[in-house]
PDB file of N, CA and C in Angstrom:
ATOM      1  N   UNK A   1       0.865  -1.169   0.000  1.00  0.00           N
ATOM      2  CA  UNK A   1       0.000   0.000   0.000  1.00  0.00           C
ATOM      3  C   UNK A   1       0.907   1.225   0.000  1.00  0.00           C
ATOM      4  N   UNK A   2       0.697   2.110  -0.714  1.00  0.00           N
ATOM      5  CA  UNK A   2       1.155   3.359  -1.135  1.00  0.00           C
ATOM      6  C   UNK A   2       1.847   4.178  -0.023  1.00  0.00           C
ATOM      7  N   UNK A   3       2.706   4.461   0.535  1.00  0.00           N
ATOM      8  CA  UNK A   3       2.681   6.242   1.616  1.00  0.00           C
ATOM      9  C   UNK A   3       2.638   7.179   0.389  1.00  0.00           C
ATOM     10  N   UNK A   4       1.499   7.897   0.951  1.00  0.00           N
ATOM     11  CA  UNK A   4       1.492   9.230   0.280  1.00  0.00           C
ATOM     12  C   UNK A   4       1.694  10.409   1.197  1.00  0.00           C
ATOM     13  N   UNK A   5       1.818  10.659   2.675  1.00  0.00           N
ATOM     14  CA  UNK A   5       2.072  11.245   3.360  1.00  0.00           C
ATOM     15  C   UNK A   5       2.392  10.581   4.741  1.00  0.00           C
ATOM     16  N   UNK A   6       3.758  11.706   5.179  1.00  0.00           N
ATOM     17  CA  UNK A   6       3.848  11.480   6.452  1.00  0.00           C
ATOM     18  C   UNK A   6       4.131  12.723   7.636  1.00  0.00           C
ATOM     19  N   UNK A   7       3.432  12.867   8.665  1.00  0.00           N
ATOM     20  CA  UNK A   7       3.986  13.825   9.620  1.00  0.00           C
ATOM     21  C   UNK A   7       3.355  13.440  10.663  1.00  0.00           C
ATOM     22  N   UNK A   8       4.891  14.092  11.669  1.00  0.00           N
ATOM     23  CA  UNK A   8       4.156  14.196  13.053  1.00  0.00           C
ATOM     24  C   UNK A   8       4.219  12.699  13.492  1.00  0.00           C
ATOM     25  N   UNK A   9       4.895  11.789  12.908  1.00  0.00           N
ATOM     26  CA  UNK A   9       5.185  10.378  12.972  1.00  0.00           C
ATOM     27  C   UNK A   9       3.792   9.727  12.469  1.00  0.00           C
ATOM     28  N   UNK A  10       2.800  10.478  12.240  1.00  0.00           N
ATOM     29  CA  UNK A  10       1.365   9.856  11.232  1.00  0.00           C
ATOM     30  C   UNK A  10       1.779   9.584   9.628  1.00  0.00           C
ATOM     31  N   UNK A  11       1.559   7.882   9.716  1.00  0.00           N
ATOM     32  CA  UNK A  11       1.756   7.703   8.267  1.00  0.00           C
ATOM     33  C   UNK A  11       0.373   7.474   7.309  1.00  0.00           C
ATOM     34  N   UNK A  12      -0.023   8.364   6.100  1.00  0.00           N
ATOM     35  CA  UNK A  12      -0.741   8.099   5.761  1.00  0.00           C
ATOM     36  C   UNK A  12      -0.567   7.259   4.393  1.00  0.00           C
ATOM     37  N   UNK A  13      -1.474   6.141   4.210  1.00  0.00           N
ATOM     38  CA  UNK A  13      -1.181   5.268   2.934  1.00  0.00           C
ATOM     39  C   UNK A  13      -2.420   4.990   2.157  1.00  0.00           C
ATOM     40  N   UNK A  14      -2.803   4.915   1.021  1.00  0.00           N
ATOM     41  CA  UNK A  14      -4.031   4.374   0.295  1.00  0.00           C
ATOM     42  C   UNK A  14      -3.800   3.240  -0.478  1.00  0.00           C
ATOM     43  N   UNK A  15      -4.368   2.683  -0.744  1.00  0.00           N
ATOM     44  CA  UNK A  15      -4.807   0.998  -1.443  1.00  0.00           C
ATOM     45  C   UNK A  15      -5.223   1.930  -3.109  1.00  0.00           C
ATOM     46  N   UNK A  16      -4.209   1.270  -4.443  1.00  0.00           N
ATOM     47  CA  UNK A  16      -4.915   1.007  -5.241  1.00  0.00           C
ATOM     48  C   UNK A  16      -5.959   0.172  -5.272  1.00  0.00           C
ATOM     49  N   UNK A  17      -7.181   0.684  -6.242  1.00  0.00           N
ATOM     50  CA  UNK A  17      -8.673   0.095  -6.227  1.00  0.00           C
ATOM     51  C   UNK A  17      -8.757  -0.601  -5.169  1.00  0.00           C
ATOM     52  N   UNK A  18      -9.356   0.683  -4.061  1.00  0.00           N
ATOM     53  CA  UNK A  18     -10.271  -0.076  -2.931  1.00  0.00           C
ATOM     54  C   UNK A  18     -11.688   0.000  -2.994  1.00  0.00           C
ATOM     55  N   UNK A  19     -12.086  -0.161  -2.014  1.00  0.00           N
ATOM     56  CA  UNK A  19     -13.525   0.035  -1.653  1.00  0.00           C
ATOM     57  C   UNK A  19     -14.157   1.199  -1.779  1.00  0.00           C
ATOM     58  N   UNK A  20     -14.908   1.837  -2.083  1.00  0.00           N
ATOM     59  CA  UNK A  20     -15.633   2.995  -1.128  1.00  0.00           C
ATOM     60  C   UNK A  20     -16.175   2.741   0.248  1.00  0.00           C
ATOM     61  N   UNK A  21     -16.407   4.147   1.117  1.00  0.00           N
ATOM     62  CA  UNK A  21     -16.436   5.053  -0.128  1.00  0.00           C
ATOM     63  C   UNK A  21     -14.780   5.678   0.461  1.00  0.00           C
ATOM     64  N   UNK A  22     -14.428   7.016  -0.735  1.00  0.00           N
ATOM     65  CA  UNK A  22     -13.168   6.958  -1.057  1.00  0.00           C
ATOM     66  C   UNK A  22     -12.561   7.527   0.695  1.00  0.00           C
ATOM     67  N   UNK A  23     -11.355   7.011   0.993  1.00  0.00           N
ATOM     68  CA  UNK A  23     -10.694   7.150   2.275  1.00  0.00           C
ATOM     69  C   UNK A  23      -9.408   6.557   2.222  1.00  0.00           C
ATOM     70  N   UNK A  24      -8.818   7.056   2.870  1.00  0.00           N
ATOM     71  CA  UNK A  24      -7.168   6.103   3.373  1.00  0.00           C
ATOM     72  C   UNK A  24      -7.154   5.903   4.569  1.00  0.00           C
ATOM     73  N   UNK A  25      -5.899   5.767   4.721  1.00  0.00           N
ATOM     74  CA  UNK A  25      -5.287   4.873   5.898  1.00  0.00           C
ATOM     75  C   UNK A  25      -4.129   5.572   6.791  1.00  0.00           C
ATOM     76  N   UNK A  26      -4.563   5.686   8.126  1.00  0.00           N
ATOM     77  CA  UNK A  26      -3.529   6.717   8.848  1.00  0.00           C
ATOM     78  C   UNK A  26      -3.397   5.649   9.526  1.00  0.00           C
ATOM     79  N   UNK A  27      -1.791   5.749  10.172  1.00  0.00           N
ATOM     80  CA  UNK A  27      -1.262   5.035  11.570  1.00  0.00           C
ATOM     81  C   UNK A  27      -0.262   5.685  12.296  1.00  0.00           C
ATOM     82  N   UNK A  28      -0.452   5.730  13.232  1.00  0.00           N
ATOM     83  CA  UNK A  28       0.360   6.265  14.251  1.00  0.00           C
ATOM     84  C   UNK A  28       0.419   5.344  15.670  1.00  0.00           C
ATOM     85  N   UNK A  29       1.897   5.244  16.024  1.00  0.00           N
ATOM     86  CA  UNK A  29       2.146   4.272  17.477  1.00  0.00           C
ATOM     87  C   UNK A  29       1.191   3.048  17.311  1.00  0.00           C
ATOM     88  N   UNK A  30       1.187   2.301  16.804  1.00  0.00           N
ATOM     89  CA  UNK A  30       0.401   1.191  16.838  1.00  0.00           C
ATOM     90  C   UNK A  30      -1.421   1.356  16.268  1.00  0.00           C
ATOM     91  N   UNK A  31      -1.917   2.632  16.151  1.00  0.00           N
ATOM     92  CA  UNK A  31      -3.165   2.716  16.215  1.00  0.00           C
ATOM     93  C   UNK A  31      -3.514   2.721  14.733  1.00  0.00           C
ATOM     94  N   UNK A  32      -4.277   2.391  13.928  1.00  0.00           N
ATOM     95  CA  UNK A  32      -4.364   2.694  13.003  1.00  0.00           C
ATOM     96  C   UNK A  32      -6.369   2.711  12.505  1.00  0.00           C
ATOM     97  N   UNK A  33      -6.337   3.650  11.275  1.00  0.00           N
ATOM     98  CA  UNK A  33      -7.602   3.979  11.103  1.00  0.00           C
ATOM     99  C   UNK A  33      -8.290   4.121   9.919  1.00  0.00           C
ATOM    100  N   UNK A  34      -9.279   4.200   9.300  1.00  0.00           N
ATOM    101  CA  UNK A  34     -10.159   3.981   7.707  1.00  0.00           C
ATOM    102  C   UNK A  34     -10.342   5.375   7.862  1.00  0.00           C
ATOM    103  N   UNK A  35     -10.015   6.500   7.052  1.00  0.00           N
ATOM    104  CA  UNK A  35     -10.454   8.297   7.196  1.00  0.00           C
ATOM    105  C   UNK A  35     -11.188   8.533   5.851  1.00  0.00           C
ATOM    106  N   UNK A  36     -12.743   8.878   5.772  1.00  0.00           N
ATOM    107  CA  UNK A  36     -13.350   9.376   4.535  1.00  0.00           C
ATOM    108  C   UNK A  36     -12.727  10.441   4.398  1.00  0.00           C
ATOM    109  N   UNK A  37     -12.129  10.796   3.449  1.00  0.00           N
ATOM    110  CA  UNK A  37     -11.735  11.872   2.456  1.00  0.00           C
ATOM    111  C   UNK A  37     -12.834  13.097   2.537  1.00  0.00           C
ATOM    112  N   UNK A  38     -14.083  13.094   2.359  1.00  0.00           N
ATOM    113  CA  UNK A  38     -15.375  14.198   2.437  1.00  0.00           C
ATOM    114  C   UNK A  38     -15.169  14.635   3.629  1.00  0.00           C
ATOM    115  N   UNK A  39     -14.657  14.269   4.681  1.00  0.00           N
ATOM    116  CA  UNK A  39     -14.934  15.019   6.017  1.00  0.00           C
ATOM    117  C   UNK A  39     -14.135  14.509   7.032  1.00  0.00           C
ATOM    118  N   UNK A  40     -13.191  13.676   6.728  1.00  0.00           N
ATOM    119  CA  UNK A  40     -12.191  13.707   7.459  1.00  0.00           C
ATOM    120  C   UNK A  40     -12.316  12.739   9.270  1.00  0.00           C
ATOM    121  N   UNK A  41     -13.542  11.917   8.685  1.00  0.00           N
ATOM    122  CA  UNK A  41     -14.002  11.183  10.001  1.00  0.00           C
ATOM    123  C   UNK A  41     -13.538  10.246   9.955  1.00  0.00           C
ATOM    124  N   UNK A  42     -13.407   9.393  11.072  1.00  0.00           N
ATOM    125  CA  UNK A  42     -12.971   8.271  10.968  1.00  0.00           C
ATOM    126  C   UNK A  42     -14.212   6.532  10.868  1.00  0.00           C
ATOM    127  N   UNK A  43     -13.593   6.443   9.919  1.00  0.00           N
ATOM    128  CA  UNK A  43     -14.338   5.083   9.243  1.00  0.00           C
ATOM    129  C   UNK A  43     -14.792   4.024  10.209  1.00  0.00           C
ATOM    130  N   UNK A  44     -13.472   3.573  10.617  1.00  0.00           N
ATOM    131  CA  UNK A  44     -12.813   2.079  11.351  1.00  0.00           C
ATOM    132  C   UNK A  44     -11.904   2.290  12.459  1.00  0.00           C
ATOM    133  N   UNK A  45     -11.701   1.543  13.279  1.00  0.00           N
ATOM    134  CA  UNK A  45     -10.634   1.886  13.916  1.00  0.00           C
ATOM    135  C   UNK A  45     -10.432   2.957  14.885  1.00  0.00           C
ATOM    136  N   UNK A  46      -9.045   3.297  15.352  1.00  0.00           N
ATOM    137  CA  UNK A  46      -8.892   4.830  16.043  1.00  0.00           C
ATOM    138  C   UNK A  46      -7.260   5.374  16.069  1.00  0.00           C
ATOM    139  N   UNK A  47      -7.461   6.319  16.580  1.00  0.00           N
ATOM    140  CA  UNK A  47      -6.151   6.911  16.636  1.00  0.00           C
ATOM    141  C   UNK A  47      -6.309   7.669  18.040  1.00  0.00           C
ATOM    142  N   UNK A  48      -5.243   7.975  18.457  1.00  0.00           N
ATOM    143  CA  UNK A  48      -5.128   8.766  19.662  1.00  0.00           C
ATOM    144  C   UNK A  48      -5.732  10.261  19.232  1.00  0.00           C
ATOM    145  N   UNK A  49      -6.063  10.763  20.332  1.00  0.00           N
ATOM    146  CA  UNK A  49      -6.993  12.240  20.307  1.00  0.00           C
ATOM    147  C   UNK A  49      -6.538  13.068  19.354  1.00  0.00           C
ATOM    148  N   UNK A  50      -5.471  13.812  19.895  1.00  0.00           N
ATOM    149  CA  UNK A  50      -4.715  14.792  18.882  1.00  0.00           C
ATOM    150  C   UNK A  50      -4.208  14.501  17.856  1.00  0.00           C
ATOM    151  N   UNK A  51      -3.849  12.670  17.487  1.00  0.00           N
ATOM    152  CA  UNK A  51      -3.348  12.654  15.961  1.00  0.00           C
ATOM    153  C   UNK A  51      -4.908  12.678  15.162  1.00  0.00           C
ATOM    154  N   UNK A  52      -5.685  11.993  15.786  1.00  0.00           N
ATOM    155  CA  UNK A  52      -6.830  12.021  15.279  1.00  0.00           C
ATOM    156  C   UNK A  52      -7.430  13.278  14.851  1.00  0.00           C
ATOM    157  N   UNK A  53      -7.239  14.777  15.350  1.00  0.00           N
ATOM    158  CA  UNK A  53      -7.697  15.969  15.164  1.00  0.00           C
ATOM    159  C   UNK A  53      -6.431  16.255  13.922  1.00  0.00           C
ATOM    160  N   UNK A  54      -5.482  16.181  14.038  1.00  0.00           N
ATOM    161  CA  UNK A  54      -4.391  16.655  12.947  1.00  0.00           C
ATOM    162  C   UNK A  54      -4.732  16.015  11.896  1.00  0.00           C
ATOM    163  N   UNK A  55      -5.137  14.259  11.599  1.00  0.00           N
ATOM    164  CA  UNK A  55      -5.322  13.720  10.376  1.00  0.00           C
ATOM    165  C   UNK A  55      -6.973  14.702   9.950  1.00  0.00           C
ATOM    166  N   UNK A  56      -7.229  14.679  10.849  1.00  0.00           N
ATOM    167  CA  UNK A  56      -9.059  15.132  10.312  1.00  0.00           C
ATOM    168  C   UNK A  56      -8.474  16.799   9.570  1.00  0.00           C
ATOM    169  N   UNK A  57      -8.205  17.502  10.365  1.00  0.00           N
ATOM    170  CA  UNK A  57      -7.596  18.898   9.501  1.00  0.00           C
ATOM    171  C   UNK A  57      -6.730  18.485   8.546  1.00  0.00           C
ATOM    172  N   UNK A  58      -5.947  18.055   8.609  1.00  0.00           N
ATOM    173  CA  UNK A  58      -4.822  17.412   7.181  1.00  0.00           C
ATOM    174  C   UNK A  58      -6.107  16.783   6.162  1.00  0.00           C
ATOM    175  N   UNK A  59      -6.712  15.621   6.448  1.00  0.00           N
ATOM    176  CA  UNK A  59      -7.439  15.711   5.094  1.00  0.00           C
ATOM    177  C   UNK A  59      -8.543  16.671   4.931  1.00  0.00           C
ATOM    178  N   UNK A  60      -8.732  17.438   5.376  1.00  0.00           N
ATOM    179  CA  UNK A  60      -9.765  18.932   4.889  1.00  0.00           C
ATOM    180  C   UNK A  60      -9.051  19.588   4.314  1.00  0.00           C
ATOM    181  N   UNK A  61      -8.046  19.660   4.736  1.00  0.00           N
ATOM    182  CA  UNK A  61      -7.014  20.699   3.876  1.00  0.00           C
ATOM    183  C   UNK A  61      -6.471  20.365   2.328  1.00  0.00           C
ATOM    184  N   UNK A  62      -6.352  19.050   2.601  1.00  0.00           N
ATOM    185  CA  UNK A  62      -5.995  18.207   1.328  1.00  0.00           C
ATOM    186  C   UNK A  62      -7.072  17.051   0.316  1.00  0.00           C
ATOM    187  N   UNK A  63      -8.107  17.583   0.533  1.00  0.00           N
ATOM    188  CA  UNK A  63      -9.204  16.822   0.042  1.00  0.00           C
ATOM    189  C   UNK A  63      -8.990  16.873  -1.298  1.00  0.00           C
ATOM    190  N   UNK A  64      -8.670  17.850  -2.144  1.00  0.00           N
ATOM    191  CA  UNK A  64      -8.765  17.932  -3.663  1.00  0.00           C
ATOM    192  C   UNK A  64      -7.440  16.740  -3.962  1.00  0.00           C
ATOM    193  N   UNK A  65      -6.328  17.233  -3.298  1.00  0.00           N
ATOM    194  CA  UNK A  65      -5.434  16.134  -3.329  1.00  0.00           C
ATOM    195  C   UNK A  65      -5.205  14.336  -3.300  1.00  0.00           C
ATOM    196  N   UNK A  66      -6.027  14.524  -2.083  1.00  0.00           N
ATOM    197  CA  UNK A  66      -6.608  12.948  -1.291  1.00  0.00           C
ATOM    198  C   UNK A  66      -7.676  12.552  -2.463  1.00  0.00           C
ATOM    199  N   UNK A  67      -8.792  13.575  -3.446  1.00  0.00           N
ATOM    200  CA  UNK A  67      -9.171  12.789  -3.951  1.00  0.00           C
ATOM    201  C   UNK A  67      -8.650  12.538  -5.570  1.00  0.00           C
ATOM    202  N   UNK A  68      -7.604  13.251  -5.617  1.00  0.00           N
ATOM    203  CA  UNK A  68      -7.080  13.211  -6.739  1.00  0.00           C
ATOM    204  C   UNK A  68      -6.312  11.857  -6.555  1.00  0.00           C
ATOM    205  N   UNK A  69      -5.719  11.308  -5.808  1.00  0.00           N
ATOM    206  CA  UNK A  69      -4.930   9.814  -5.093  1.00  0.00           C
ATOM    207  C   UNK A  69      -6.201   8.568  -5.722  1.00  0.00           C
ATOM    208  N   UNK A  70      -7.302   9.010  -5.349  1.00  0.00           N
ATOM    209  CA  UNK A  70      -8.461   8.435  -4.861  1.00  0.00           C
ATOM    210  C   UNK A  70      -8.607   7.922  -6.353  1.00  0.00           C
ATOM    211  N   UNK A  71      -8.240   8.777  -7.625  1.00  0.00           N
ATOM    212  CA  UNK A  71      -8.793   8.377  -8.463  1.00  0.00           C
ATOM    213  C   UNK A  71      -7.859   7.708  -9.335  1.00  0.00           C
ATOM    214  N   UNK A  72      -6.501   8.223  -9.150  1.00  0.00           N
ATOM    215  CA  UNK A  72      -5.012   7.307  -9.744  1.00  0.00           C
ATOM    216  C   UNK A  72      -5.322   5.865  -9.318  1.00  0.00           C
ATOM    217  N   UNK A  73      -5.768   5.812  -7.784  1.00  0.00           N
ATOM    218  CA  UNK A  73      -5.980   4.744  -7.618  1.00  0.00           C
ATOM    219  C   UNK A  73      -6.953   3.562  -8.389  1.00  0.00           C
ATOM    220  N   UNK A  74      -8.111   4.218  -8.210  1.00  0.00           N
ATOM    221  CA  UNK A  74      -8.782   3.954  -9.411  1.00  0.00           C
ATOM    222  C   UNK A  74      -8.494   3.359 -10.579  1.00  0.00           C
ATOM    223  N   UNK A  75      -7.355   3.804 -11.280  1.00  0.00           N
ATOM    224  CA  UNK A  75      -7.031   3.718 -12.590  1.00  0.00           C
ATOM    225  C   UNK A  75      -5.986   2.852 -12.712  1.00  0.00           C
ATOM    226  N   UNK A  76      -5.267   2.582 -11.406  1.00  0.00           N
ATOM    227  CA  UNK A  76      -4.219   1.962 -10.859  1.00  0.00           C
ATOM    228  C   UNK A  76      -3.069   2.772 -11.523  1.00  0.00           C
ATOM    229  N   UNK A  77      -2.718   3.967 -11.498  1.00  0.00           N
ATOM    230  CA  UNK A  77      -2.173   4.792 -11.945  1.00  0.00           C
ATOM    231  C   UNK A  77      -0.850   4.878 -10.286  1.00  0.00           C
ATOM    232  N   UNK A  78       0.547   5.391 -10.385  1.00  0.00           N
ATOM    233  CA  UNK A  78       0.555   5.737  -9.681  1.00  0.00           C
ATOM    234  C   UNK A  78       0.419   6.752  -8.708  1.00  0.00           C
ATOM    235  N   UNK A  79       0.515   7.200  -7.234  1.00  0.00           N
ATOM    236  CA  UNK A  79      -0.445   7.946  -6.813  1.00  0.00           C
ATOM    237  C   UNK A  79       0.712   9.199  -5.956  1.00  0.00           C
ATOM    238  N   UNK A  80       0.213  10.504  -6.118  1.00  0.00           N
ATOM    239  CA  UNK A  80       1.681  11.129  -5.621  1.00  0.00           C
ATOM    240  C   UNK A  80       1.802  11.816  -4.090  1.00  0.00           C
ATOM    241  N   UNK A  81       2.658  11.967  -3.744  1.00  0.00           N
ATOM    242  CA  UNK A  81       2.681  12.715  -2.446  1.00  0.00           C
ATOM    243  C   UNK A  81       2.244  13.704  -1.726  1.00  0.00           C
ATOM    244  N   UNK A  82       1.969  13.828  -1.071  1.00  0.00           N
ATOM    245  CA  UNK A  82       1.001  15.002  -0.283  1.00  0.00           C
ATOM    246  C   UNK A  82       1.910  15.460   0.992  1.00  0.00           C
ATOM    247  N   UNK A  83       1.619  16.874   1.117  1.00  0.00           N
ATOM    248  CA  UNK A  83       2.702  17.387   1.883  1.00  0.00           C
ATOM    249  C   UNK A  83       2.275  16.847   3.327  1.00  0.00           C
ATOM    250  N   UNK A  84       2.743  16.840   4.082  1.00  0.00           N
ATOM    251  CA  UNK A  84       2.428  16.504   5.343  1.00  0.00           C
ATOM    252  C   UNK A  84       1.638  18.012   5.925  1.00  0.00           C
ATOM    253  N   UNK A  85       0.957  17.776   7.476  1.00  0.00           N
ATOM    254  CA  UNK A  85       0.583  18.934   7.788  1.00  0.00           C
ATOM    255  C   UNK A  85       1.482  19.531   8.821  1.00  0.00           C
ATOM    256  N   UNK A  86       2.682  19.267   9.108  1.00  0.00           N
ATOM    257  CA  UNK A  86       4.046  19.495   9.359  1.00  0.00           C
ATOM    258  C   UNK A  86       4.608  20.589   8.266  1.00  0.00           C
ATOM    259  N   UNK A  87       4.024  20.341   6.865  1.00  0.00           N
ATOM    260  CA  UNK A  87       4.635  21.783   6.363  1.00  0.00           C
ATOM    261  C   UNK A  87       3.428  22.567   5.829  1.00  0.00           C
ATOM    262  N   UNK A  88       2.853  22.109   6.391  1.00  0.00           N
ATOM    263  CA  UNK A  88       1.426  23.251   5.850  1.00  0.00           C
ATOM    264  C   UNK A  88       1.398  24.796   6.815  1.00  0.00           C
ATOM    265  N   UNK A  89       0.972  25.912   5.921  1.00  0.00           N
ATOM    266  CA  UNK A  89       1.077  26.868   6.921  1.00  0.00           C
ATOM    267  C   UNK A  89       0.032  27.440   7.487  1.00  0.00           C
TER     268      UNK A  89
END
């Protein structure tokens, strides 16, 4: 499975052609989680409090991005990097 982003020791990764609906995959310290892309909630799973608030703002911020991934994937295209929210300003 892909890393397309990492910060803050949160790794985020997506699955060519997955499921809907469209989301990736954050992990941090052992926890890991299913995040819809539309709103940044969590699917499955969990994450600790505050990584959980940073991935939810990181994909709001990066939604056009996350779903641009969403659709390489799709195509099985490969899928490109996204800045972390470590360098976002």
């Amino acid at each position: 499975m892909p890393i397309i982003s990492i910060f803050f020791g949160i790794v985020i990764r997506m699955y060519h052609d997955d499921h809907p609906p469209p989301h990736f995959h954050a992990s941090y310290q052992g926890f890991e989680a299913f995040v819809r892309i539309d709103s940044g909630e969590i699917l499955e799973g969990s994450l600790p409090k505050k990584a959980a608030k940073l991935v939810r703002q990181w994909a709001l911020d990066h939604q056009a991005d996350l779903l641009a991934n969403w659709q390489r994937g799709e195509d099985l295209l490969p899928m490109e990097m996204i800045p972390g929210a470590d360098l976002d300003d």
